[in-house]
C-alpha atoms as a PDB file:
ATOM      1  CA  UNK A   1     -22.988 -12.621  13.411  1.00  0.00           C
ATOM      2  CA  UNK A   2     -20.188 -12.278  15.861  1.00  0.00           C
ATOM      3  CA  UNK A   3     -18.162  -9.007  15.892  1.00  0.00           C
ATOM      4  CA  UNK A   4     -15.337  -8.846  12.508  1.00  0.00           C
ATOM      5  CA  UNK A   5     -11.256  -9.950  13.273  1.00  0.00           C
ATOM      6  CA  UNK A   6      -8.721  -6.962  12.594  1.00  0.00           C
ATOM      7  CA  UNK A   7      -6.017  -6.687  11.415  1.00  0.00           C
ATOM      8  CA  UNK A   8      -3.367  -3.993  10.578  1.00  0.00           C
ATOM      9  CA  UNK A   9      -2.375  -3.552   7.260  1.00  0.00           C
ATOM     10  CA  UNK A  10       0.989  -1.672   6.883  1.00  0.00           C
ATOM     11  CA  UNK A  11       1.444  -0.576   3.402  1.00  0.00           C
ATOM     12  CA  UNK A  12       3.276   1.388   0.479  1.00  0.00           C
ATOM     13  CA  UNK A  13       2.252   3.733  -2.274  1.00  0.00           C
ATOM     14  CA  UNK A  14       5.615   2.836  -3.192  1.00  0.00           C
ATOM     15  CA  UNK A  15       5.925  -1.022  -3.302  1.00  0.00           C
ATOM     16  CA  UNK A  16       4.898  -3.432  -5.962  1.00  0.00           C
ATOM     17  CA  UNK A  17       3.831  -5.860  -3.322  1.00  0.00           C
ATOM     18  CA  UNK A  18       1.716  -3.960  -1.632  1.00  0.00           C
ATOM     19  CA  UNK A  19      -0.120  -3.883  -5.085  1.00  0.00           C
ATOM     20  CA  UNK A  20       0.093  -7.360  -5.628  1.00  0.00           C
ATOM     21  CA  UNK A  21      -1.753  -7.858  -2.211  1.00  0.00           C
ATOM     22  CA  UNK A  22      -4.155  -5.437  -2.189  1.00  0.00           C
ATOM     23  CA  UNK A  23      -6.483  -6.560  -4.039  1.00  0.00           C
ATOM     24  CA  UNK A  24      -7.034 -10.001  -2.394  1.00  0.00           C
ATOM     25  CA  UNK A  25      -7.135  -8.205   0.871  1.00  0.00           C
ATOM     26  CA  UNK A  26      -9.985  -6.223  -0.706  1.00  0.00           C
ATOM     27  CA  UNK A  27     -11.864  -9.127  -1.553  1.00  0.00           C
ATOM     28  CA  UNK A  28     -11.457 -10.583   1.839  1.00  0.00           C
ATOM     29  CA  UNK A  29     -13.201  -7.708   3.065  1.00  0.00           C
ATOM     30  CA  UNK A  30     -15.818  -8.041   0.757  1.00  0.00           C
ATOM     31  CA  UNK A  31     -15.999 -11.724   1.649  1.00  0.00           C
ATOM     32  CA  UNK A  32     -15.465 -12.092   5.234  1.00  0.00           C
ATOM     33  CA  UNK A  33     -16.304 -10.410   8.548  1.00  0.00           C
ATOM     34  CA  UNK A  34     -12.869  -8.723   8.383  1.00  0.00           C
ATOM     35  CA  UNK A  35     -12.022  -5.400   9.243  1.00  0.00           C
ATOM     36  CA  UNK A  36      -8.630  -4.064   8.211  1.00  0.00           C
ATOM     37  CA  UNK A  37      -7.073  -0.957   8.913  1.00  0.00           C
ATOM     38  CA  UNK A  38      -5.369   0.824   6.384  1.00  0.00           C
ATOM     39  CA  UNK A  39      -1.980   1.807   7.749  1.00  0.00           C
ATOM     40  CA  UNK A  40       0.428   3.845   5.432  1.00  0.00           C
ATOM     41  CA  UNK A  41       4.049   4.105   5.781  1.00  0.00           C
ATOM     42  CA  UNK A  42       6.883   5.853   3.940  1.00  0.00           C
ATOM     43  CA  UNK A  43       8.412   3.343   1.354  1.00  0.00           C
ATOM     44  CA  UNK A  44      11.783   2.760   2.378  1.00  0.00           C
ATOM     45  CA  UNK A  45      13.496   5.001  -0.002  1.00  0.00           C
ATOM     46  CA  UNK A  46      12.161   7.941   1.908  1.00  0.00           C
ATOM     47  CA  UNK A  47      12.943   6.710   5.327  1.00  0.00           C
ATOM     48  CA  UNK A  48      16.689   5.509   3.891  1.00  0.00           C
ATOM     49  CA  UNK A  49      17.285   7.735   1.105  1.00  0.00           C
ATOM     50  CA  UNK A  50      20.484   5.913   0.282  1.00  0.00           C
ATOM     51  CA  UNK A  51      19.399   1.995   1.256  1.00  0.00           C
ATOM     52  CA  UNK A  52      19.951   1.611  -3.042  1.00  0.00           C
ATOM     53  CA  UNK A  53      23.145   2.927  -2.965  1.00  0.00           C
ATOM     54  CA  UNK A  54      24.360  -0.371  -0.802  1.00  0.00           C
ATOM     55  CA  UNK A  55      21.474  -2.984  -1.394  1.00  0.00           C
ATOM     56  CA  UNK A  56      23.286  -6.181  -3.151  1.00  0.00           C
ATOM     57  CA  UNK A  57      23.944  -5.183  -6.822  1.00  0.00           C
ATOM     58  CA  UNK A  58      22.016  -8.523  -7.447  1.00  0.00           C
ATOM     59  CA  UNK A  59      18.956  -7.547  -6.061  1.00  0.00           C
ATOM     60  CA  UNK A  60      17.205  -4.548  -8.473  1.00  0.00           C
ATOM     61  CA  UNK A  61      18.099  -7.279 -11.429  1.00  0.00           C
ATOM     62  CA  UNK A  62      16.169 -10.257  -9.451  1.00  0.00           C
ATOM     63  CA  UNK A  63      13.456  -7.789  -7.976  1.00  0.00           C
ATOM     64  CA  UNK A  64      12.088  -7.093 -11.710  1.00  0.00           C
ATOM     65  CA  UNK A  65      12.246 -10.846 -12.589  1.00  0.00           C
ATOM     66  CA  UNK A  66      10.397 -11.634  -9.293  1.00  0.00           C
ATOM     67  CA  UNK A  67       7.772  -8.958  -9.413  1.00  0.00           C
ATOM     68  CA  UNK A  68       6.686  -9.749 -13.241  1.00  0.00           C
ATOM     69  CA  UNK A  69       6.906 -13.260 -12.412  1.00  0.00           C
ATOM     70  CA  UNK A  70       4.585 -13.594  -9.905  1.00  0.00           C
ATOM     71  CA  UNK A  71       2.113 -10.442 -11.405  1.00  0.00           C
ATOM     72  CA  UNK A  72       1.812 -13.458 -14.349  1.00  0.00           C
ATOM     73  CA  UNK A  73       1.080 -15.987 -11.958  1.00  0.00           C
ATOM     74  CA  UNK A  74      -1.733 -13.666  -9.898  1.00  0.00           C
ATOM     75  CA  UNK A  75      -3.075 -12.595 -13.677  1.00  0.00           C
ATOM     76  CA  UNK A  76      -2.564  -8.905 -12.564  1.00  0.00           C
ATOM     77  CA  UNK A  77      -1.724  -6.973 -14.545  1.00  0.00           C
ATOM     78  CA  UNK A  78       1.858  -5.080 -13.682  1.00  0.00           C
ATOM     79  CA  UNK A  79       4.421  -2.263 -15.472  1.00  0.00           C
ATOM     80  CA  UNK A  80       6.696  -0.394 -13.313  1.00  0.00           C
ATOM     81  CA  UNK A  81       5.264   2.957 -12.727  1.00  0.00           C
ATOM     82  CA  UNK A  82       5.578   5.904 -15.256  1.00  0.00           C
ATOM     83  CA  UNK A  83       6.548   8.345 -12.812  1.00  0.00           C
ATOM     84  CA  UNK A  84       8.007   6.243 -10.283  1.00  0.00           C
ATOM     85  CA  UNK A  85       6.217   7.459  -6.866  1.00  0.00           C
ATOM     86  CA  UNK A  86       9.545   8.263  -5.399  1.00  0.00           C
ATOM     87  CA  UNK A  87      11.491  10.456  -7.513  1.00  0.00           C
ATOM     88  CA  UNK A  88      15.490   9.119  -7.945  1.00  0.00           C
ATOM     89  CA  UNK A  89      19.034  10.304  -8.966  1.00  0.00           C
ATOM     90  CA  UNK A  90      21.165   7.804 -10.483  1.00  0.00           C
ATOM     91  CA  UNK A  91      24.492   7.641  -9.330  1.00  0.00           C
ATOM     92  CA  UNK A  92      27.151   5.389 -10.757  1.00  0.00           C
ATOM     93  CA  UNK A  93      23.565   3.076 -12.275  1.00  0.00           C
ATOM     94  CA  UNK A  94      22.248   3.151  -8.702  1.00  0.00           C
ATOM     95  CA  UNK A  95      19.583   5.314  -7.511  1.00  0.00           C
ATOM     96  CA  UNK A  96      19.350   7.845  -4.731  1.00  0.00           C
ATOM     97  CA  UNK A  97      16.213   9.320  -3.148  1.00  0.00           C
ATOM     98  CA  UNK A  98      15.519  12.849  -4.540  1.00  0.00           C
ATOM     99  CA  UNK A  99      15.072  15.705  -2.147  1.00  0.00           C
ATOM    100  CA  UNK A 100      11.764  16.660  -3.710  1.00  0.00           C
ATOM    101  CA  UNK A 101       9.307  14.307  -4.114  1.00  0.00           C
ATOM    102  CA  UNK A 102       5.861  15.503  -5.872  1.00  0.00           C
ATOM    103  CA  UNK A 103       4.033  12.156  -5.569  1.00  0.00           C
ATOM    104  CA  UNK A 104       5.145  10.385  -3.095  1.00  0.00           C
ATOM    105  CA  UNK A 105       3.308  12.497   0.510  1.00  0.00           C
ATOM    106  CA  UNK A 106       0.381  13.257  -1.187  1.00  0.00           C
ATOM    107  CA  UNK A 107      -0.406   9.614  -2.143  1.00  0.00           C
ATOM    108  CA  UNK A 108       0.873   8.773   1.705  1.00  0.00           C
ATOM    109  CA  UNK A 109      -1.451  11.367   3.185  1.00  0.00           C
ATOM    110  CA  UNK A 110      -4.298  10.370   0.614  1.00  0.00           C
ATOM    111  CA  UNK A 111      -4.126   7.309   1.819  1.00  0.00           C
ATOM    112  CA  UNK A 112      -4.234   8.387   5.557  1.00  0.00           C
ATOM    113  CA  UNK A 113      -7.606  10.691   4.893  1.00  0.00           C
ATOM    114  CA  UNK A 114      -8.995   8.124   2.992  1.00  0.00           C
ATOM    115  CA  UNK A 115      -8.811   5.839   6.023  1.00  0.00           C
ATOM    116  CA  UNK A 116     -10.096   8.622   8.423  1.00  0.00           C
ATOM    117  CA  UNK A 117     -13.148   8.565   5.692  1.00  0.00           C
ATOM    118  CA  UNK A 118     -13.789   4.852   5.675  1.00  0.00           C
ATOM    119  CA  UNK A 119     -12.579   3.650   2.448  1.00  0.00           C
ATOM    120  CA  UNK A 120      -8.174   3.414   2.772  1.00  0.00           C
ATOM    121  CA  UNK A 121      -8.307  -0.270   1.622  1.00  0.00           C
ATOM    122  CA  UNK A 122     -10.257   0.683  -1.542  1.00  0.00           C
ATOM    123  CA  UNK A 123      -8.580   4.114  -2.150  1.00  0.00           C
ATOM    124  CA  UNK A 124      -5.449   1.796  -2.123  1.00  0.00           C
ATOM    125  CA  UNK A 125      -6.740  -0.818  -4.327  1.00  0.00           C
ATOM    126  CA  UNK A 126      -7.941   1.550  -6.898  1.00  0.00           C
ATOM    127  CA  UNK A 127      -4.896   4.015  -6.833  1.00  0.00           C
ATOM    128  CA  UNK A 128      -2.224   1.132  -6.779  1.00  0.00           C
ATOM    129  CA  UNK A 129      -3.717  -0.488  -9.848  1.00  0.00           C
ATOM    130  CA  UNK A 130      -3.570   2.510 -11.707  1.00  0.00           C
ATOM    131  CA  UNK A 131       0.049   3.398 -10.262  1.00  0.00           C
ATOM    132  CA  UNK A 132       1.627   0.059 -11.027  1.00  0.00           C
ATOM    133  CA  UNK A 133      -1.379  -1.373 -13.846  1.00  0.00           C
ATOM    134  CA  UNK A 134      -0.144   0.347 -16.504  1.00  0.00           C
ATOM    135  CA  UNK A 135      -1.169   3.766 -16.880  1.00  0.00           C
ATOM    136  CA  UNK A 136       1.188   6.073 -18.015  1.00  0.00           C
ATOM    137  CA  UNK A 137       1.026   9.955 -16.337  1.00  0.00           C
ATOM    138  CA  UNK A 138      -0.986   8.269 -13.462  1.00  0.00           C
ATOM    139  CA  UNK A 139      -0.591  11.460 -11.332  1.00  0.00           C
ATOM    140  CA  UNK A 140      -1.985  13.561 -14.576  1.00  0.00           C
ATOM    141  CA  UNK A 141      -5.645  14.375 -15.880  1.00  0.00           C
ATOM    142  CA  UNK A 142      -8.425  12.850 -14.421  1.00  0.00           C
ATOM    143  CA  UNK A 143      -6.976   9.142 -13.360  1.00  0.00           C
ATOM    144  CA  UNK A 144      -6.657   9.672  -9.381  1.00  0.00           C
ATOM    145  CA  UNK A 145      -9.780  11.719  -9.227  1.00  0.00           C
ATOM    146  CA  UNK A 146     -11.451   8.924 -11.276  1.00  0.00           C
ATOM    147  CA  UNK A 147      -9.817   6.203  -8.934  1.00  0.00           C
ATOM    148  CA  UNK A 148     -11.190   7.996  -5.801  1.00  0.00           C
ATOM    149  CA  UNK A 149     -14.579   8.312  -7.096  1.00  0.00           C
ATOM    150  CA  UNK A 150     -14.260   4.232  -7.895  1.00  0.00           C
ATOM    151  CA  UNK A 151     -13.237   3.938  -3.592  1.00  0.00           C
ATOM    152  CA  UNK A 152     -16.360   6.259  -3.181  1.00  0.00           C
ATOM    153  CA  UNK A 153     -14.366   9.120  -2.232  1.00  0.00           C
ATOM    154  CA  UNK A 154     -13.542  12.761  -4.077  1.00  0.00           C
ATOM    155  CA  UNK A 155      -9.768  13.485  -4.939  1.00  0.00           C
ATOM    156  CA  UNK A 156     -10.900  17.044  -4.295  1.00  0.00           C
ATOM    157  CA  UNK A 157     -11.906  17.273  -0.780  1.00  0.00           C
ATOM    158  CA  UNK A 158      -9.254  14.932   0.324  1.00  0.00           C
ATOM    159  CA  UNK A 159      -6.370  17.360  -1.667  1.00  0.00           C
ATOM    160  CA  UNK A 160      -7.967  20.530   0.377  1.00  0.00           C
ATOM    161  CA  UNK A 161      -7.474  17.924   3.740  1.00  0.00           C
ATOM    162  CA  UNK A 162      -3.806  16.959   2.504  1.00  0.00           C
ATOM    163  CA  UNK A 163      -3.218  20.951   1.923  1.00  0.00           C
ATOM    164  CA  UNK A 164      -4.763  22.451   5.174  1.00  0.00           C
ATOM    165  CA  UNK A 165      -3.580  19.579   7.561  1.00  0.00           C
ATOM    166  CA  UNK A 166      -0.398  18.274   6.360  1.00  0.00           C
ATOM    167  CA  UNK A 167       1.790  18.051   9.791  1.00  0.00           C
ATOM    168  CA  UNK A 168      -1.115  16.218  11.079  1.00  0.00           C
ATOM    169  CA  UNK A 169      -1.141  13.563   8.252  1.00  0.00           C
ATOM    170  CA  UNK A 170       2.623  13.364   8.037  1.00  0.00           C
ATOM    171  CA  UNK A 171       2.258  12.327  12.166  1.00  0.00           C
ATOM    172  CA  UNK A 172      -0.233   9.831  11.108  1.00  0.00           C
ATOM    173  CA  UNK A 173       2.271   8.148   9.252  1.00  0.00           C
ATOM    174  CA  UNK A 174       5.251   8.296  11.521  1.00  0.00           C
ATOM    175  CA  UNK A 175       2.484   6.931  14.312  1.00  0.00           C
ATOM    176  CA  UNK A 176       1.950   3.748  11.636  1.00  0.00           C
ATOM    177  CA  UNK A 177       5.269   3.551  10.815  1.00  0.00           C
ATOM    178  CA  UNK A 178       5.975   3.141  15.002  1.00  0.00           C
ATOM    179  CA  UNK A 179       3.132   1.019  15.424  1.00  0.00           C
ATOM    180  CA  UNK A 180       4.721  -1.408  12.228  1.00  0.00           C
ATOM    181  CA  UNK A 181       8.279  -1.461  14.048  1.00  0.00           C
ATOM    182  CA  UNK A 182       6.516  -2.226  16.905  1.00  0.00           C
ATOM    183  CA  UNK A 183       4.611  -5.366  15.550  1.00  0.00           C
ATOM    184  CA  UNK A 184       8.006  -6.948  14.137  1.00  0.00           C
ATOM    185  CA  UNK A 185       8.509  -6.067  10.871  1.00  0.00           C
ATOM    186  CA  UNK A 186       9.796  -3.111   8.855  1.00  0.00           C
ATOM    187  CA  UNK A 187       9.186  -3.916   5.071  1.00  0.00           C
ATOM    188  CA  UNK A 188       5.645  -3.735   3.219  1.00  0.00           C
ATOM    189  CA  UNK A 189       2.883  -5.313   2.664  1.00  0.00           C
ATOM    190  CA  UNK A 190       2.618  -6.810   6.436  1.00  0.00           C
ATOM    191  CA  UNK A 191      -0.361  -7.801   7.839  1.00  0.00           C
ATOM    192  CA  UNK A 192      -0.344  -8.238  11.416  1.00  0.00           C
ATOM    193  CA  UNK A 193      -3.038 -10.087  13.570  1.00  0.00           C
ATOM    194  CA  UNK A 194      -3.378  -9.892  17.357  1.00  0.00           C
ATOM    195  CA  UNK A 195       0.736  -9.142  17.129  1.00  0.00           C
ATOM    196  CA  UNK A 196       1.415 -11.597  14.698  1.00  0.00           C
ATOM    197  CA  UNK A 197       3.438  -9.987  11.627  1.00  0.00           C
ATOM    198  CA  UNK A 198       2.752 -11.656   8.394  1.00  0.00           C
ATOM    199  CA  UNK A 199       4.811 -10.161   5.965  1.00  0.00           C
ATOM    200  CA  UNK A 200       4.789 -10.028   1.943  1.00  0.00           C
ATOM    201  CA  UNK A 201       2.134 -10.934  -0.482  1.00  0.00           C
ATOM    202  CA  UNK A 202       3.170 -14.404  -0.695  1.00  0.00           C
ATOM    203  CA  UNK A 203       1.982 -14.722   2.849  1.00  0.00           C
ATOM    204  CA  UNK A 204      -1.393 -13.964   3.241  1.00  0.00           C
ATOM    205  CA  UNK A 205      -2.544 -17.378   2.777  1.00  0.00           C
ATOM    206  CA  UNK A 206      -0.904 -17.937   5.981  1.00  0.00           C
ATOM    207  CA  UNK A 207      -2.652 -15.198   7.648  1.00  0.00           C
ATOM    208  CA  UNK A 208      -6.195 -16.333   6.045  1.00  0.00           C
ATOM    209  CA  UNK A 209      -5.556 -19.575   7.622  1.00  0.00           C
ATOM    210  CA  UNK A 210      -4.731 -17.747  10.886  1.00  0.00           C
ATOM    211  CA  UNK A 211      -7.633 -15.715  10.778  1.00  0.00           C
ATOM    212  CA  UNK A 212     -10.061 -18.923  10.131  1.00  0.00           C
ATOM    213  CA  UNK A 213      -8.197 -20.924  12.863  1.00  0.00           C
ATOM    214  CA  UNK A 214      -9.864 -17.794  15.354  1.00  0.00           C
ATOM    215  CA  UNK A 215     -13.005 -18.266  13.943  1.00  0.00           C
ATOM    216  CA  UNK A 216     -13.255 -15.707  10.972  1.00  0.00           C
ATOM    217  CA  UNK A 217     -16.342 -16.293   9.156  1.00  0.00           C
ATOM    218  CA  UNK A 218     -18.429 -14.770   5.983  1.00  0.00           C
ATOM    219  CA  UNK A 219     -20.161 -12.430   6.201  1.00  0.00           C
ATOM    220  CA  UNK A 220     -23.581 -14.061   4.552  1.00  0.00           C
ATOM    221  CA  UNK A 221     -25.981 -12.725   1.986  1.00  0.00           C
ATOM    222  CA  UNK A 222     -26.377  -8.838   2.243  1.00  0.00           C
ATOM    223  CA  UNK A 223     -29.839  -7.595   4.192  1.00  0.00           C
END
């Protein structure tokens, strides 16, 4: 079998369609000789803390519509998260980042040991459908820890990385977060190919068609 295509996959703890993709890109993997790298970046309400405070009124109204909507259409199943990921003031019924944010950099740096282990694209699949799935207190009990073990990982010995090496992750993301500028694009999910940006779920038949115009192939029956 010839060697797997790449791709980059920049994505959010943090955004609904990153969820909504995630798990097709999984079964791509599973599918094809792909290889995709798991590339986290800060959700835009950390990187703009006050991007809601000026966003169209329109949009947050049209957002929920769209993001049900097409959830229906994929058959996935989809409830805005119960705690958000990004903690928010309101302000005059718009929202404003919080300084502290409990969830949102430990999911992020998570998600970048879980790459360094092997298994980002299925830590990501897992967590995100029990972040925007439906599970209420996502972040409490046993649910991440039982998500991890599902992405063959342990919650444990990636929260002792997070703890001891924190700097180091947080630089990991900044470096993705260049590297996703640098491609084209700034929102999430985007997929990039050879320096192609494809960007949102609704594109990644494009980027399958892409891929198969350069050859990509199945991977066959397993040895």
């Amino acid at each position: 079998m010839s060697e797997p295509l790449e791709i980059d996959l920049f994505w959010s703890f943090r955004s609904p369609w990153s969820y909504l993709a995630t798990h097709r890109l999984a079964e791509w993997h599973e599918r094809y000789a792909l290889a995709v790298r798991f590339r986290v970046v800060h959700p835009i309400a950390i990187r703009e803390p006050d991007f809601f405070q000026s966003v169209n009124p329109l949009w947050p109204r049209y957002l929920m519509i769209d993001v049900h909507r097409v959830a229906e259409f994929l058959g996935v199943p989809f409830k805005w998260p119960n705690p958000d990921p990004v903690v928010q003031i309101w302000e005059d019924g718009r929202p404003r980042t919080a300084p502290d944010q409990p969830h949102i950099h430990r999911l992020s740096r998570l998600g970048v040991v879980a790459e360094e282990r092997g298994h980002g694209l299925a830590f990501a699949d897992e967590v995100s459908q029990l972040i925007w799935g439906g599970t209420e207190s996502w972040h409490a009990g046993d649910h991440l820890a039982r998500a991890a073990e599902r992405a063959g990982l342990d919650l444990a010995e990636l929260d002792a990385v997070v703890e001891a090496e924190g700097p180091r992750l947080e630089a990991v993301v900044e470096q993705n977060q260049a590297a996703h500028t640098a491609v084209g694009h700034w929102g999430v999910p985007t997929c990039a190919f050879r320096g192609e940006p494809f960007f949102g779920q609704d594109r990644l038949d494009v980027l399958l068609w892409r891929l198969k115009q350069h050859g990509l192939a199945d991977r066959g029956p397993a040895e």
